[in-house]
C-alpha atoms as a PDB file:
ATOM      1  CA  UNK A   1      -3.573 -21.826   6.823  1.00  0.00           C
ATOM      2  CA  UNK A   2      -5.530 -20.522   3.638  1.00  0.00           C
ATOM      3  CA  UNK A   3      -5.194 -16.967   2.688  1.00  0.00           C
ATOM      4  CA  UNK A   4      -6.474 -14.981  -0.458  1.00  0.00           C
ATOM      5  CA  UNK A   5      -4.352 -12.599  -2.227  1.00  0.00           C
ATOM      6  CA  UNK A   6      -6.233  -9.176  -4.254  1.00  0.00           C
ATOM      7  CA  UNK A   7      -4.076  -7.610  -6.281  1.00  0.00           C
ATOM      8  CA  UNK A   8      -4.238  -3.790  -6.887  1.00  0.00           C
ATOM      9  CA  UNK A   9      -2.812  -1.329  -9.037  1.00  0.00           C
ATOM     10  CA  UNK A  10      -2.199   2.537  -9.049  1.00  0.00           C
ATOM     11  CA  UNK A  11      -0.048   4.962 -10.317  1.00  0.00           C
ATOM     12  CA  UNK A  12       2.093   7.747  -8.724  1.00  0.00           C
ATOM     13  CA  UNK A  13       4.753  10.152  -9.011  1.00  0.00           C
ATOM     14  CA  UNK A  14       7.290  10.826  -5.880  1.00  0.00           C
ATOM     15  CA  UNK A  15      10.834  11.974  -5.228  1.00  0.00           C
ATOM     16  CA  UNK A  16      13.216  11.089  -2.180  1.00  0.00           C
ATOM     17  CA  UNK A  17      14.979  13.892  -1.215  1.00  0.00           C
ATOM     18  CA  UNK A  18      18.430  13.830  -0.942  1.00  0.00           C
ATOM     19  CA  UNK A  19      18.929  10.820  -2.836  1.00  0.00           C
ATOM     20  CA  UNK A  20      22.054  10.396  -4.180  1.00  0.00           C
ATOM     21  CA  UNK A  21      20.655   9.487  -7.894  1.00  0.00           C
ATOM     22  CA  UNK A  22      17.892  10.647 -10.500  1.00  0.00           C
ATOM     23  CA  UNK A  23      15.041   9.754  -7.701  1.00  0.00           C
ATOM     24  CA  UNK A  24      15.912  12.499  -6.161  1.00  0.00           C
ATOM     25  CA  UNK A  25      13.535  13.893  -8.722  1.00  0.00           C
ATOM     26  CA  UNK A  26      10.245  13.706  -9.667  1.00  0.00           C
ATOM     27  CA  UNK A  27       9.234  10.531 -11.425  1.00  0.00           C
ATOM     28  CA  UNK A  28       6.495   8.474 -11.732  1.00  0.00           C
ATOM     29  CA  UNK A  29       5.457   4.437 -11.400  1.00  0.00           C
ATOM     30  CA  UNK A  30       2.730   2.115 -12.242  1.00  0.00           C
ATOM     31  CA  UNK A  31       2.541   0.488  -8.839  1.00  0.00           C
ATOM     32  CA  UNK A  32       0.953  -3.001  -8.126  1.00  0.00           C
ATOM     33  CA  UNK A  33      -0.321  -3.876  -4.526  1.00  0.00           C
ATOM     34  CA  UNK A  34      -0.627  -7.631  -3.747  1.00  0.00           C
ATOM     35  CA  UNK A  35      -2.642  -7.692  -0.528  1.00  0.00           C
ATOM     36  CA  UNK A  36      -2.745 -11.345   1.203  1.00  0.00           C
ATOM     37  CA  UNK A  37      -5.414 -11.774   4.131  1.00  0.00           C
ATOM     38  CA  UNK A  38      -6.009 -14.846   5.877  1.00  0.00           C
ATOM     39  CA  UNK A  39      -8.422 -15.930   9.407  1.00  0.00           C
ATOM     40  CA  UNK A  40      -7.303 -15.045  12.541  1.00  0.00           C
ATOM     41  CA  UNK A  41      -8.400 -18.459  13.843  1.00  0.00           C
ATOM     42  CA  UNK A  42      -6.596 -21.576  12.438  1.00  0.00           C
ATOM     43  CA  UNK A  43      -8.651 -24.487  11.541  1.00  0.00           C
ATOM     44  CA  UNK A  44      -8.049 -27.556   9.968  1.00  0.00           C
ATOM     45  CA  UNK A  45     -11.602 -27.792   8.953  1.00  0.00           C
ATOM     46  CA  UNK A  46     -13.964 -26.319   6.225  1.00  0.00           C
ATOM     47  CA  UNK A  47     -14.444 -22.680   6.029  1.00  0.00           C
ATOM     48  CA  UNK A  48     -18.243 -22.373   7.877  1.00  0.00           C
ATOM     49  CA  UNK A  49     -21.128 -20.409   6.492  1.00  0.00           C
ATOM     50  CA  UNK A  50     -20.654 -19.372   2.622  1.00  0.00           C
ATOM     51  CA  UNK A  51     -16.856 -20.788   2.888  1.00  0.00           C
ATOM     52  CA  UNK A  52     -15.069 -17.551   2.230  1.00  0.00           C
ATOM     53  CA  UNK A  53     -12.818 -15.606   4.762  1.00  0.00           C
ATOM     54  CA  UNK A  54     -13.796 -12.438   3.247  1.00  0.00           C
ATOM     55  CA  UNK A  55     -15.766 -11.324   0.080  1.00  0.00           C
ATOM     56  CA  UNK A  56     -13.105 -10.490  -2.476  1.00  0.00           C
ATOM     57  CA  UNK A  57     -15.562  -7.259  -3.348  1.00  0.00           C
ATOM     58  CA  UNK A  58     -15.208  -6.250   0.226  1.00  0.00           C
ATOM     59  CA  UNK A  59     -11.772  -6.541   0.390  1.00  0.00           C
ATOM     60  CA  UNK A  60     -11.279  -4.269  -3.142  1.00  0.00           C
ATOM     61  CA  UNK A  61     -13.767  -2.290  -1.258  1.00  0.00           C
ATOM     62  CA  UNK A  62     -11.830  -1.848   1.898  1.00  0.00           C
ATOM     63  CA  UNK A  63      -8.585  -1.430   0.410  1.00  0.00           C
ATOM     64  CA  UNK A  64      -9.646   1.244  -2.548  1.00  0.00           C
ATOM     65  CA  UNK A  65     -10.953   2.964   0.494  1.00  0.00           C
ATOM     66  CA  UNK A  66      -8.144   2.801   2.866  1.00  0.00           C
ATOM     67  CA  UNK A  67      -4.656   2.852   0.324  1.00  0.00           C
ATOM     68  CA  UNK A  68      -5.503   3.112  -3.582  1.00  0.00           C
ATOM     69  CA  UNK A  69      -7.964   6.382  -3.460  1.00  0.00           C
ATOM     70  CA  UNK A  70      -5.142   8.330  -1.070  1.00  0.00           C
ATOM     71  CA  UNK A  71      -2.464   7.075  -3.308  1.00  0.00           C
ATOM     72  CA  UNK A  72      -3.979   7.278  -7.106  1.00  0.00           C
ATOM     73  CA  UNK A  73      -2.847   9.775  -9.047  1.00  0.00           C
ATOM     74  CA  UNK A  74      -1.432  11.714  -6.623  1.00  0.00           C
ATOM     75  CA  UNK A  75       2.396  13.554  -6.317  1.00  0.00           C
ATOM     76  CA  UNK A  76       3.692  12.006  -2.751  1.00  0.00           C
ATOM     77  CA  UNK A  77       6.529  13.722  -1.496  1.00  0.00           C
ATOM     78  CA  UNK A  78       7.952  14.099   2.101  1.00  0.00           C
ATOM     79  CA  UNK A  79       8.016  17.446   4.348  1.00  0.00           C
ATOM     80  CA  UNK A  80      11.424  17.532   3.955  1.00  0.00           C
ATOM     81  CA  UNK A  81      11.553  17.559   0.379  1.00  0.00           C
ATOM     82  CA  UNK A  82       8.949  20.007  -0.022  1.00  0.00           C
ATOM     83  CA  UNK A  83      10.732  22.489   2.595  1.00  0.00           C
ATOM     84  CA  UNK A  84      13.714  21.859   0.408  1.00  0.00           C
ATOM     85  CA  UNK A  85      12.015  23.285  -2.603  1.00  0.00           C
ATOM     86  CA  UNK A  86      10.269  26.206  -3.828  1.00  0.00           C
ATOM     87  CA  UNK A  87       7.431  24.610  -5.974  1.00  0.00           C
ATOM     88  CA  UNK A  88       3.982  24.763  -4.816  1.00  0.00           C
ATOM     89  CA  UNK A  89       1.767  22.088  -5.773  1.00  0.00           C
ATOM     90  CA  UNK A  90      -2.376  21.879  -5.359  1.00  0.00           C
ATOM     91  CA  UNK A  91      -3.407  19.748  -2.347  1.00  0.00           C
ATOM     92  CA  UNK A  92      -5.775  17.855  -4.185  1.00  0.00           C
ATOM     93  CA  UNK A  93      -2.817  16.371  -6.377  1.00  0.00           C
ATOM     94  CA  UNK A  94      -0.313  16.228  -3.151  1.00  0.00           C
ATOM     95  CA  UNK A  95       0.188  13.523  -0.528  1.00  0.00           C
ATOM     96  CA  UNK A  96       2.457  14.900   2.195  1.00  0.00           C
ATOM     97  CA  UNK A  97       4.518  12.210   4.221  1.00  0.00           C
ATOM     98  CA  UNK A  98       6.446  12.446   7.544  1.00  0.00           C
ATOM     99  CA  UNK A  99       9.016   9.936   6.156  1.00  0.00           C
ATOM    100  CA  UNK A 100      10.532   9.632   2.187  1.00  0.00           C
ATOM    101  CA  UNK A 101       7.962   8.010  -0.114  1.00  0.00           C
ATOM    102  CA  UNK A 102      10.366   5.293  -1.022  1.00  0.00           C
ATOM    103  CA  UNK A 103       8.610   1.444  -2.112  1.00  0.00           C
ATOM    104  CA  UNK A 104       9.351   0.476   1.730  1.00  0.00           C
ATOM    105  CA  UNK A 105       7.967   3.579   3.623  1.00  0.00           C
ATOM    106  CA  UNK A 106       4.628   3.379   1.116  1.00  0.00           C
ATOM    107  CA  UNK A 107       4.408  -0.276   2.278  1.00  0.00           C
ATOM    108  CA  UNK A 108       4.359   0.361   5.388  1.00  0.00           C
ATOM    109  CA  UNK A 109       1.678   3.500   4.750  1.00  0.00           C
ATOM    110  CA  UNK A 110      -0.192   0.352   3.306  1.00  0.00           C
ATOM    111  CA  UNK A 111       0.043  -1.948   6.296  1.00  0.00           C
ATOM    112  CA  UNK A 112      -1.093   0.401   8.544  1.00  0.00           C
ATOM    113  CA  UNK A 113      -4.341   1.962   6.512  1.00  0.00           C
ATOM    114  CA  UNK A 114      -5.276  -1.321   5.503  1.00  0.00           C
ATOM    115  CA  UNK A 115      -5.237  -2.657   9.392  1.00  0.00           C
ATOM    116  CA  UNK A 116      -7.369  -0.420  10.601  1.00  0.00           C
ATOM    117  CA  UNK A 117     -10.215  -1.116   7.745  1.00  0.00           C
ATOM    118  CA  UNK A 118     -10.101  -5.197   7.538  1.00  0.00           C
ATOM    119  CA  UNK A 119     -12.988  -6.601  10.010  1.00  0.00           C
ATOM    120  CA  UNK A 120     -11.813  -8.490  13.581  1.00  0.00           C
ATOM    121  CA  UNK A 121     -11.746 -12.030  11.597  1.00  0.00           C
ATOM    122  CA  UNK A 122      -9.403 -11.243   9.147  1.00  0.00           C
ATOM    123  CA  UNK A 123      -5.631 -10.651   9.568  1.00  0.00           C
ATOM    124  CA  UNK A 124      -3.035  -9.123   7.251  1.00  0.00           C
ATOM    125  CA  UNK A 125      -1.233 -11.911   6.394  1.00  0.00           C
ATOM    126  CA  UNK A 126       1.480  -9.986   3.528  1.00  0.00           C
ATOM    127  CA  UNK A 127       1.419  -6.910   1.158  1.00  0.00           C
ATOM    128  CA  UNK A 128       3.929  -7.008  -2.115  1.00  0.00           C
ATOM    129  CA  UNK A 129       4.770  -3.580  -3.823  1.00  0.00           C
ATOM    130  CA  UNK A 130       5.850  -3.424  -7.605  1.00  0.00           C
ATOM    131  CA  UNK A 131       7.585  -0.496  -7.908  1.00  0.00           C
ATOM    132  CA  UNK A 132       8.514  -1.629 -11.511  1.00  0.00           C
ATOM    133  CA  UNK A 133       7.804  -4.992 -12.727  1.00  0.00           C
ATOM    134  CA  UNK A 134      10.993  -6.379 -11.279  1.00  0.00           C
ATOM    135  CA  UNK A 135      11.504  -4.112  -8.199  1.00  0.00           C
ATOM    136  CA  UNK A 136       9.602  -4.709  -5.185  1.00  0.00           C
ATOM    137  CA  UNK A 137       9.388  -4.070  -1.287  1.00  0.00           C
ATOM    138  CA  UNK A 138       7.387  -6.925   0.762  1.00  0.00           C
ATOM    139  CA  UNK A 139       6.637  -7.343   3.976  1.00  0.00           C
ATOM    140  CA  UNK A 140       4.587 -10.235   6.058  1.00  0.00           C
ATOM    141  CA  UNK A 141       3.354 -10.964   9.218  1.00  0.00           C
ATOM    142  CA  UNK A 142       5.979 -13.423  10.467  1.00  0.00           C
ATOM    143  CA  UNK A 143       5.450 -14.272  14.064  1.00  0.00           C
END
């Protein structure tokens, strides 16, 4: 099956609370988001109409949208780390999770905001995210 991949990169701060290590405070990352979509219908023949299974533009589109504008620039921090501390921070710099912002947790943040803004012919096939250049959380649509 063919997919195509867009690549996508933001950057962020975060801290995991009660990690046992420096994360546990606030520190930053130049993330990179590989996003691989592919057809939900299989075919062994040429791609119809103008051969593509979805613009690349529409895809940046969709997933600036849906992940990189939320994420950009932006402090993410759980609700238990912020009840743990007394710093108030502005709510147009703050992103306030359920669950610790760790590479995993934002991949799955990903997966889930990016499903609900692809259109009913394309699947998520498999999202890569570069914490650091040679750290990174994956995840793919193995059935």
């Amino acid at each position: 099956m063919i997919s195509i991949t867009k690549i996508f990169r933001f950057e962020a701060a975060h801290a995991i609370n009660e990690y046992p290590g420096s994360c546990q405070h606030i520190h930053g990352h130049s993330y990179e988001l590989q996003v691989t979509v592919q057809a939900r219908q299989a075919s062994e023949d040429f791609i119809p109409g103008l051969g593509i299974i979805i613009d690349f533009k529409d895809l940046k589109i969709r997933v600036q949208e849906a992940v990189i504008k939320v994420l950009d620039h932006k402090l993410i921090l759980s609700k238990a780390y912020l009840a743990k501390t007394k710093n108030t921070f502005s709510s147009d710099e703050l992103v306030v999770f359920d669950f610790e912002p760790t590479a995993e947790n934002l991949l799955i943040f990903s997966r889930n905001q990016i499903y609900s803004c692809l259109p009913e012919h394309v699947q998520l096939k498999s999202l890569k995210l570069y914490e650091t250049r040679d750290s990174f959380a994956e995840w793919s649509d193995v059935k």
